[in-house]
Protein backbone atom coordinates (compact mmCIF):
# COMPACT_ATOMS: atom_id res chain seq x y z
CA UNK A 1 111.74 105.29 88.33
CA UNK A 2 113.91 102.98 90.72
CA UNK A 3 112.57 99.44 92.15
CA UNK A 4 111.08 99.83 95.88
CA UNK A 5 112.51 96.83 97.26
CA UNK A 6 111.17 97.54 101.23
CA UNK A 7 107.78 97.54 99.17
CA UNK A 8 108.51 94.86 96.70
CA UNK A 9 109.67 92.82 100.09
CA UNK A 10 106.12 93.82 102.05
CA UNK A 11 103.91 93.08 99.23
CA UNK A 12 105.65 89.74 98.82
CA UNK A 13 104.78 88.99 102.47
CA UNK A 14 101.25 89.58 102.01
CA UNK A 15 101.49 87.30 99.14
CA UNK A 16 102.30 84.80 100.92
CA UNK A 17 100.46 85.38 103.94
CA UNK A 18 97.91 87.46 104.36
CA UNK A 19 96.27 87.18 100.75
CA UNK A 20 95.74 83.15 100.69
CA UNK A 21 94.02 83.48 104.71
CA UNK A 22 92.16 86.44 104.29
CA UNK A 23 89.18 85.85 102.19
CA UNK A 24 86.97 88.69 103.74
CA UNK A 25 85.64 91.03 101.63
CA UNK A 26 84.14 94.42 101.64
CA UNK A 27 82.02 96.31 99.72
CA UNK A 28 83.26 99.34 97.84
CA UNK A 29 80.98 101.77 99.33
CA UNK A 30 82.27 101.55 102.68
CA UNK A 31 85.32 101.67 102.16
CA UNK A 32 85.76 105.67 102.91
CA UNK A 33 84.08 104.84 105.72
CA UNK A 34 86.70 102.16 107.03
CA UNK A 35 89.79 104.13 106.20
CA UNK A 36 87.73 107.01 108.22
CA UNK A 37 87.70 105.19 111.09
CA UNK A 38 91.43 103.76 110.78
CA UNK A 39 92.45 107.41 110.60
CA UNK A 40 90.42 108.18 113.66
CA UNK A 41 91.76 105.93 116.26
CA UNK A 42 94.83 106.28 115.14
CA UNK A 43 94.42 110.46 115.95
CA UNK A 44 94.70 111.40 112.41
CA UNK A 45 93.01 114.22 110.75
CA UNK A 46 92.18 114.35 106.96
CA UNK A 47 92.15 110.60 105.71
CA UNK A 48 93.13 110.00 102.30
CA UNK A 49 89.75 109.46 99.73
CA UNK A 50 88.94 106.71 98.48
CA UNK A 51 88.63 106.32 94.56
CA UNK A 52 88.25 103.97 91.66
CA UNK A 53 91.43 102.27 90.45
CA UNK A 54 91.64 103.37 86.36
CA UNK A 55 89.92 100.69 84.56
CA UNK A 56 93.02 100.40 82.04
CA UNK A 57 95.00 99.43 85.70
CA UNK A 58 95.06 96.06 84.89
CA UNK A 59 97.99 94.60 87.18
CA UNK A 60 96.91 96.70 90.07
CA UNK A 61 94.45 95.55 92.71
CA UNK A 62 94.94 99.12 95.04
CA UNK A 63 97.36 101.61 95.24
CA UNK A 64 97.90 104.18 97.83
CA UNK A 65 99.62 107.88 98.93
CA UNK A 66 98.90 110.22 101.19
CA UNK A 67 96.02 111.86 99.69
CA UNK A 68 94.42 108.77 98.04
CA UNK A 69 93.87 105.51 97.96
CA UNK A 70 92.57 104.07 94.63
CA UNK A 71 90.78 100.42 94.90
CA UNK A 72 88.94 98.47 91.90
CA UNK A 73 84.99 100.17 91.82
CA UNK A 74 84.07 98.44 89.06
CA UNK A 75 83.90 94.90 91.06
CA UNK A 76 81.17 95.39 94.06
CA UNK A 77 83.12 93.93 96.52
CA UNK A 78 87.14 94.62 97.40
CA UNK A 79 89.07 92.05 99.46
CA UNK A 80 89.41 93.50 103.27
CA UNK A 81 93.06 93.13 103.59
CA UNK A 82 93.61 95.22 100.26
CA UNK A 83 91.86 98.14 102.01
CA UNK A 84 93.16 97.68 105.62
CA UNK A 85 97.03 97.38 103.91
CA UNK A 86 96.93 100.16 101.96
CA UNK A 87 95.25 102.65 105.03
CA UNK A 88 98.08 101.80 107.25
């Protein structure tokens, strides 16, 4: 598998900006519900689910495709700007 360096550049970014502002957090539970209504104003039919990251996906806060996004479940609460990223 080959290095994503767009991604590797946006991730990065949020690093160094949006992480260290954004201390907001949300609650796992609603998160279907937020990327529901992301998808909705944005005109978009059939948003992605929301699941548990693995629990052996240590490294990993959230990760994201088409069809899912996977955020930590075990912790109650998810930082806002993990969810909002990986929806857009």
């Amino acid at each position: 598998m080959s290095r994503d360096y767009q991604r590797s550049r946006i991730y990065a970014w949020e690093d160094r900006h949006i992480h260290p502002r954004d201390r907001s957090v949300i609650p796992f539970e609603q998160a279907q519900s937020i990327v529901n209504y992301v998808w909705t104003e944005a005109g978009r039919t059939y948003p992605p689910k929301v699941v548990a990251i693995s629990k052996t996906a240590t490294r990993s806060v959230a990760t994201a495709n088409r069809l899912r996004i996977r955020i930590r479940g075990t912790a109650s609460r998810r930082p806002s700007c993990c969810t909002r990223s990986r929806t857009a």
